[in-house]
Protein backbone atom coordinates (compact mmCIF):
# COMPACT_ATOMS: atom_id res chain seq x y z
CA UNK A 1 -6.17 30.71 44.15
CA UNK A 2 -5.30 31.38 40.56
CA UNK A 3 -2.07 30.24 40.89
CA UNK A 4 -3.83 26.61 42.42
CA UNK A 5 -6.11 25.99 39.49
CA UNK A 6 -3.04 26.46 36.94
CA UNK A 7 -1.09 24.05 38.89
CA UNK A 8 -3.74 21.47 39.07
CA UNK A 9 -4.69 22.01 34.86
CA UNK A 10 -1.09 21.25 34.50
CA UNK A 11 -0.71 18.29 36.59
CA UNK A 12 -4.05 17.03 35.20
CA UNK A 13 -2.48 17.29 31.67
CA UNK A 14 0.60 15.41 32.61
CA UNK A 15 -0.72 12.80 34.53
CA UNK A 16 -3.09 12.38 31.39
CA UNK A 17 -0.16 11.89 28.98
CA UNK A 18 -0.39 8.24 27.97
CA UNK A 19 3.59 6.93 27.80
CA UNK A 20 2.96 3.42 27.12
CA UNK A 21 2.97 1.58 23.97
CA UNK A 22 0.83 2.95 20.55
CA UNK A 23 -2.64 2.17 21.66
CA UNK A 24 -2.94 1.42 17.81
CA UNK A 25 -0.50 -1.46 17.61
CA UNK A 26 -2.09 -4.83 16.25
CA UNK A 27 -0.97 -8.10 16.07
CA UNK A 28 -2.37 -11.15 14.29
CA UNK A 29 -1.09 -14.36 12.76
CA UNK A 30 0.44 -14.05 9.23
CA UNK A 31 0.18 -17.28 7.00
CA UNK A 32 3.13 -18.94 5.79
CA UNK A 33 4.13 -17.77 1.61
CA UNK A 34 6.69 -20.70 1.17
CA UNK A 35 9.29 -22.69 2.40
CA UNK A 36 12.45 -21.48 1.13
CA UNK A 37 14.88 -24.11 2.24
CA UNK A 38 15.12 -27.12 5.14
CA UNK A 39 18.86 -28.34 6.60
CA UNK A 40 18.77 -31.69 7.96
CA UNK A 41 21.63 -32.37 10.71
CA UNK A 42 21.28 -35.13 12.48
CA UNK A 43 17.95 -34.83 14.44
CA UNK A 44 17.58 -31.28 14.33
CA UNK A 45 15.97 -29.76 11.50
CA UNK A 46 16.21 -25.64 10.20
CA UNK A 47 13.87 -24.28 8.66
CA UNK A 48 13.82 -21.21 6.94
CA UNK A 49 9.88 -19.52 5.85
CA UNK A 50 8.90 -16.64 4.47
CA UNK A 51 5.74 -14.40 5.25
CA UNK A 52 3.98 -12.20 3.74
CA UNK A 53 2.74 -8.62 5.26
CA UNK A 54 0.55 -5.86 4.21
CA UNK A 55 2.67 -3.20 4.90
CA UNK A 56 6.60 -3.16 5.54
CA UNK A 57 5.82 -2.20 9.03
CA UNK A 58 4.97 -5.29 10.18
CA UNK A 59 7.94 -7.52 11.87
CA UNK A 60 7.86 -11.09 13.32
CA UNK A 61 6.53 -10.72 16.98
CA UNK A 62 6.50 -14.58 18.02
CA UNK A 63 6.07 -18.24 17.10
CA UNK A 64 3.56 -20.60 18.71
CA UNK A 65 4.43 -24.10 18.03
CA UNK A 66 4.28 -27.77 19.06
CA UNK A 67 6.06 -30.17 18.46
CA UNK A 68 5.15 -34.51 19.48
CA UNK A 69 7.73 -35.93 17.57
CA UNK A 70 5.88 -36.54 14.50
CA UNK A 71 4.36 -33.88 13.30
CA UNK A 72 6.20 -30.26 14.39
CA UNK A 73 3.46 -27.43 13.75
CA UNK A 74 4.24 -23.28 13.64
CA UNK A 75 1.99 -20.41 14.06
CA UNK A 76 3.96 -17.12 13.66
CA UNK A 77 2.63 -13.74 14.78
CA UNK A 78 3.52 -10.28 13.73
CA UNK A 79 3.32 -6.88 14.85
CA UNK A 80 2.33 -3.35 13.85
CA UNK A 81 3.17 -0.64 16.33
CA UNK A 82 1.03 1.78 14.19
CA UNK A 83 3.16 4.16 12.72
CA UNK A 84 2.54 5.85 9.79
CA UNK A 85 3.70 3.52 6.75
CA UNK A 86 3.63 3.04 3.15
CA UNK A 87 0.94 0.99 1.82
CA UNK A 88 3.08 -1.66 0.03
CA UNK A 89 2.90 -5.30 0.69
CA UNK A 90 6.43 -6.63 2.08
CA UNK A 91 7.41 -10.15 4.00
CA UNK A 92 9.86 -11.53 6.86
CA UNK A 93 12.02 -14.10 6.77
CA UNK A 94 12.04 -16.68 9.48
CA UNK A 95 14.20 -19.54 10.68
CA UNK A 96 13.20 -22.21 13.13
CA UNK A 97 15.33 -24.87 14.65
CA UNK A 98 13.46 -28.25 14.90
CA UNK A 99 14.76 -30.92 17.60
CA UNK A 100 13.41 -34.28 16.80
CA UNK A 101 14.12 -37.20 19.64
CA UNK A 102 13.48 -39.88 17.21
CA UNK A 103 14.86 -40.67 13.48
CA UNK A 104 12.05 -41.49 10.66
CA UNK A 105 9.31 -39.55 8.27
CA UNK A 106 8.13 -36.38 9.60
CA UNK A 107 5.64 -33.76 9.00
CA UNK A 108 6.84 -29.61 9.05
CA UNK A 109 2.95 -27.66 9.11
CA UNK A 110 3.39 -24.23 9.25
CA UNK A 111 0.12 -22.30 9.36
CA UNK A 112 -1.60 -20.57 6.70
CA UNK A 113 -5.13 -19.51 7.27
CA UNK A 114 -8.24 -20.53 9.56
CA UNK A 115 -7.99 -24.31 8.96
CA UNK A 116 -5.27 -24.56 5.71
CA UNK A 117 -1.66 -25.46 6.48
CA UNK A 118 1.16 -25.86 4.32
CA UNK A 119 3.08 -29.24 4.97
CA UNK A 120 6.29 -30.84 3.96
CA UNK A 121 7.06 -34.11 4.95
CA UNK A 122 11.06 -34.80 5.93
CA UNK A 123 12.67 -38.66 6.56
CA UNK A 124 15.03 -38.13 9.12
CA UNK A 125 17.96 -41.42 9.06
């Protein structure tokens, strides 16, 4: 019977080992610091952005954009697993490729707080 109950504690503390992800990991959209350079070719359009983070342990996760041939609007994301880090701020360095169907004036938003964007407007010929 003895020999039971210490089999079942330890397969009770295995099965209770949690092997997924951090349960601390965050992420959250980071607001765009600057446009650091745009390459026109043609119709398609690079951009490259730069964000700032709270901590260096932060990394791009993923971009949410749209795009109606006018106006081409980015939301990125990053991501904290939640390891220990130091408390200095840091930033990432994006680059987007832009496909535009159409030539003519158009608007890059890239997302920088609740309702604020920061826009550049491009005249592709």
């Amino acid at each position: 019977m003895k020999h039971i109950i210490i089999i079942s504690m330890i397969l009770s503390f295995i099965i209770g080992c949690d092997t997924n992800e951090n349960d601390i990991s965050e992420t959250r959209p980071f607001g765009v610091a600057k446009i650091e350079n745009v390459d026109i070719n043609g119709n398609q359009v690079t951009v490259t952005t730069v964000y700032g983070t709270p901590t260096p342990c932060w990394y791009y996760y993923k971009t949410e954009s749209t795009n109606n041939d006018i106006v081409f609007t980015s939301k990125v994301f990053g991501k904290d697993d939640g390891d220990p880090c130091i408390q200095v701020t840091a930033s990432f360095t994006l680059e987007e490729k832009i496909n535009f169907s159409s030539k003519g004036e158009k608007t890059l938003r890239f997302w920088q707080n609740d309702s604020t964007y920061l826009d550049t407007i491009i005249t592709l010929q």
